[in-house]
Protein backbone atom coordinates (compact mmCIF):
# COMPACT_ATOMS: atom_id res chain seq x y z
CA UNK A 1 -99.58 -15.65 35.37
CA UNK A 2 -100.70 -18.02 38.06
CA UNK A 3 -104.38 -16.11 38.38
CA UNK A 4 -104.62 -16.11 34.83
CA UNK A 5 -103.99 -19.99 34.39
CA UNK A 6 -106.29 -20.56 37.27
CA UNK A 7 -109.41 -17.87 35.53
CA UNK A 8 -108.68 -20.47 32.70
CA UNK A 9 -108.95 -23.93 34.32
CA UNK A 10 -112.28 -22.12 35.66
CA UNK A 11 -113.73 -21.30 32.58
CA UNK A 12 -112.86 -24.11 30.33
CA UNK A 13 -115.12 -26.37 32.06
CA UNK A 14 -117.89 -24.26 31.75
CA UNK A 15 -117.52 -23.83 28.14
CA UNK A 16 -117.75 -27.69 27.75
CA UNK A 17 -114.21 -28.12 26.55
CA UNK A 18 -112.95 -31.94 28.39
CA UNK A 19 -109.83 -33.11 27.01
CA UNK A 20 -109.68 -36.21 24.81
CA UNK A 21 -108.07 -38.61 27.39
CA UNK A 22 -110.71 -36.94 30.50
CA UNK A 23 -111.81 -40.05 33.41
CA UNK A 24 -115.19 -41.19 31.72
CA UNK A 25 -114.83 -39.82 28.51
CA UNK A 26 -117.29 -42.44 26.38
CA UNK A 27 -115.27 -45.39 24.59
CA UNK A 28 -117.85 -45.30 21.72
CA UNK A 29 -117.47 -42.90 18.39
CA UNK A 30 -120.36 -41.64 16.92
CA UNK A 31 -120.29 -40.82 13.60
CA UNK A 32 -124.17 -39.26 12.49
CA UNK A 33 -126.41 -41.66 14.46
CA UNK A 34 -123.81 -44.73 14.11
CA UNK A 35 -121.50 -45.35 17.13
CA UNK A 36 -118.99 -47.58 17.35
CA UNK A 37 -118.75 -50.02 20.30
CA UNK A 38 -114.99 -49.82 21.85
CA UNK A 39 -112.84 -52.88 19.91
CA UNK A 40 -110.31 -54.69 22.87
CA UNK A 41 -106.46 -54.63 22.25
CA UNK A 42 -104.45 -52.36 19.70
CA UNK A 43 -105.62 -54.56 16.08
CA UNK A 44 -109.35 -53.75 17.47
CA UNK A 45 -108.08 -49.98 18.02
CA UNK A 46 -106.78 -49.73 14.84
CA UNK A 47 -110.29 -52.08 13.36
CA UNK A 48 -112.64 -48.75 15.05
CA UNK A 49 -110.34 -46.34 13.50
CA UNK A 50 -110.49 -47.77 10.13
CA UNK A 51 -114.21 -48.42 11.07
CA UNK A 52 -115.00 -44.29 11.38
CA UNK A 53 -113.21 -43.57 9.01
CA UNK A 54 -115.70 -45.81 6.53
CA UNK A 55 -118.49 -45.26 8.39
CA UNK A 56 -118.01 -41.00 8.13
CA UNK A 57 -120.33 -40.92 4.68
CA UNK A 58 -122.78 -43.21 6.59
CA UNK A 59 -125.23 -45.99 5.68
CA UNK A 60 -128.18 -45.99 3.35
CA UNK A 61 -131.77 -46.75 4.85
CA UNK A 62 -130.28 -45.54 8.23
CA UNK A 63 -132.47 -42.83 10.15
CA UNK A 64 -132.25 -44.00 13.59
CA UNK A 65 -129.73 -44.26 16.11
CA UNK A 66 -127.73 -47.66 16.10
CA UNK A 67 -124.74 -49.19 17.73
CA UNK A 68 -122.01 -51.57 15.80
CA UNK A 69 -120.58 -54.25 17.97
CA UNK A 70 -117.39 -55.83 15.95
CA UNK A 71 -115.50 -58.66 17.95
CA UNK A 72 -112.08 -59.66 15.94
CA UNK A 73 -110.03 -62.69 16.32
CA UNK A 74 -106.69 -62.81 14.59
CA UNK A 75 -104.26 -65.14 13.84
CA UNK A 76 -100.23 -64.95 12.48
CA UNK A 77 -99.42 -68.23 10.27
CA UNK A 78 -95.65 -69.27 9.37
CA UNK A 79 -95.93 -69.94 5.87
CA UNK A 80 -92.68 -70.63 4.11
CA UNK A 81 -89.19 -71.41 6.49
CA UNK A 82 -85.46 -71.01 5.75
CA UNK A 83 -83.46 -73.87 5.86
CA UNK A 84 -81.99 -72.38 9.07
CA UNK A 85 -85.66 -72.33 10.26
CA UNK A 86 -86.36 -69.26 10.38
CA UNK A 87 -89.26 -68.21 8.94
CA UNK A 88 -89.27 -66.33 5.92
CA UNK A 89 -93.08 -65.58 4.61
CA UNK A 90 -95.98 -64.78 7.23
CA UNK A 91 -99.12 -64.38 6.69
CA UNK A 92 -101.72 -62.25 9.39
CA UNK A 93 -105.46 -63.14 8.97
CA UNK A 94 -108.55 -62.03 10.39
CA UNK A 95 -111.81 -62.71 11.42
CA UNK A 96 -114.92 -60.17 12.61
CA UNK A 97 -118.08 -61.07 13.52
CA UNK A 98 -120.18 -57.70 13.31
CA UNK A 99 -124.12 -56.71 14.65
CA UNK A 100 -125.55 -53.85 13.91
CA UNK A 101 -128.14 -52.97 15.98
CA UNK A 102 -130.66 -50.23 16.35
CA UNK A 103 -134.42 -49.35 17.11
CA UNK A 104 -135.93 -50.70 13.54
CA UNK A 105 -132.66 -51.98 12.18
CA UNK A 106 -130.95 -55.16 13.01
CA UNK A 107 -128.43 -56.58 10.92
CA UNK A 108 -124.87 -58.96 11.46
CA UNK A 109 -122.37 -60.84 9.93
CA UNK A 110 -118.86 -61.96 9.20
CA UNK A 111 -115.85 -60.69 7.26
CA UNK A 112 -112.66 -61.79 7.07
CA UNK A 113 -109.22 -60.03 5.71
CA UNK A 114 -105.09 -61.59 4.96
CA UNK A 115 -102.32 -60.41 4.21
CA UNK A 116 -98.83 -61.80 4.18
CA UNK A 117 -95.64 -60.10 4.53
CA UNK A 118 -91.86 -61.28 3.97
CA UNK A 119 -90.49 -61.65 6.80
CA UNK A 120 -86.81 -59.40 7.02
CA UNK A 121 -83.72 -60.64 8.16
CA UNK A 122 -83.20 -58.19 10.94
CA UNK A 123 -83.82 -58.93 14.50
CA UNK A 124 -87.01 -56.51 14.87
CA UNK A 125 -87.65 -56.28 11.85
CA UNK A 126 -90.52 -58.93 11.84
CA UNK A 127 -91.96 -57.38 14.65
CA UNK A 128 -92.41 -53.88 12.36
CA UNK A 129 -93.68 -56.34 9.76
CA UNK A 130 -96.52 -58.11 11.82
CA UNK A 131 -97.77 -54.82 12.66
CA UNK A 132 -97.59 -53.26 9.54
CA UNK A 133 -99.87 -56.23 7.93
CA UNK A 134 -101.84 -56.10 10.95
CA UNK A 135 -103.04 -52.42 10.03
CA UNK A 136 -103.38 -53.25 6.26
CA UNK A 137 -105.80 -56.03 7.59
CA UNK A 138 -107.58 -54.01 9.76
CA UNK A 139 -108.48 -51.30 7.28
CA UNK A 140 -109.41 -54.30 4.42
CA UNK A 141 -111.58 -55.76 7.48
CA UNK A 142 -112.93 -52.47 8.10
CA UNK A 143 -113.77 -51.85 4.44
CA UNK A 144 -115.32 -55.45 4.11
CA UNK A 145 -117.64 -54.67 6.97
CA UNK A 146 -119.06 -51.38 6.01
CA UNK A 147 -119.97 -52.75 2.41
CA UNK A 148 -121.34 -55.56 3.88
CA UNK A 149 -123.89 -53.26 5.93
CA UNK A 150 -123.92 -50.80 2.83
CA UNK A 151 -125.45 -54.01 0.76
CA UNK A 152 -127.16 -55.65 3.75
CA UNK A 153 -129.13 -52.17 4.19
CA UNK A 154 -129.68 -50.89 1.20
CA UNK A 155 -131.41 -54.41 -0.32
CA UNK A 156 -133.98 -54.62 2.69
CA UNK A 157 -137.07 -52.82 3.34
């Protein structure tokens, strides 16, 4: 068993097989000839996952290689509080600034996403909640972006 698990850690490298999480694997997706620059911290995780999955039918006017840099600021409001203080309504909101940039084709912008939540009475349940509306903003950002660059792209020459 040992010679045969060996014979295999041999031959998978030469069959180009590296495993997802390998030392140097590239932090950049490439979906056609758009990749997507690597977004900081888990809402810009979940922002380039979002972003693929968009990007997967690709953009019109687009036959060269280019690279989309998205940076992301977010931001978790209070809005409405119980008269114990606590709060009861949150809202999550934010904010990408986007450049798209390639050989022929340059093109950037801004797009912005909220969402608010109720906030429940248990004690982690608000933290579930901020994440949850954190996701639902980063796939609304995500979709924003992409038909931004669909319109911004297919109306130039």
């Amino acid at each position: 068993m040992k010679r045969f698990l060996i014979a295999l850690a041999l031959a998978l490298p030469a069959c180009g097989f590296q495993p997802v999480y390998a030392p140097g694997a590239s932090a950049s997706f490439a979906s056609g000839n758009i990749t997507v620059k690597e977004i900081p911290g888990r809402t810009g995780y979940m922002l380039r996952r979002a972003l693929q999955q968009e990007l997967a039918a690709g953009l019109p006017n687009l036959d060269t290689p280019v690279t989309l840099e998205v940076r992301v600021n977010e931001q978790l409001s209070r809005l409405a509080f119980k008269p114990d203080g606590a709060a009861s309504r949150s809202s999550f909101t934010a904010t990408a600034k986007y450049a798209l940039i390639g050989e022929n084709v340059s093109v950037s912008g801004q797009s912005d996403a909220e969402t608010s939540f109720a906030v429940p009475d248990s004690p982690y349940g608000d933290i579930s909640a901020q994440t949850n509306a954190s996701d639902r903003v980063m796939r609304m950002l995500a979709g924003r972006i992409v038909d931004d660059l669909r319109l911004q792209l297919s109306t130039s020459d």
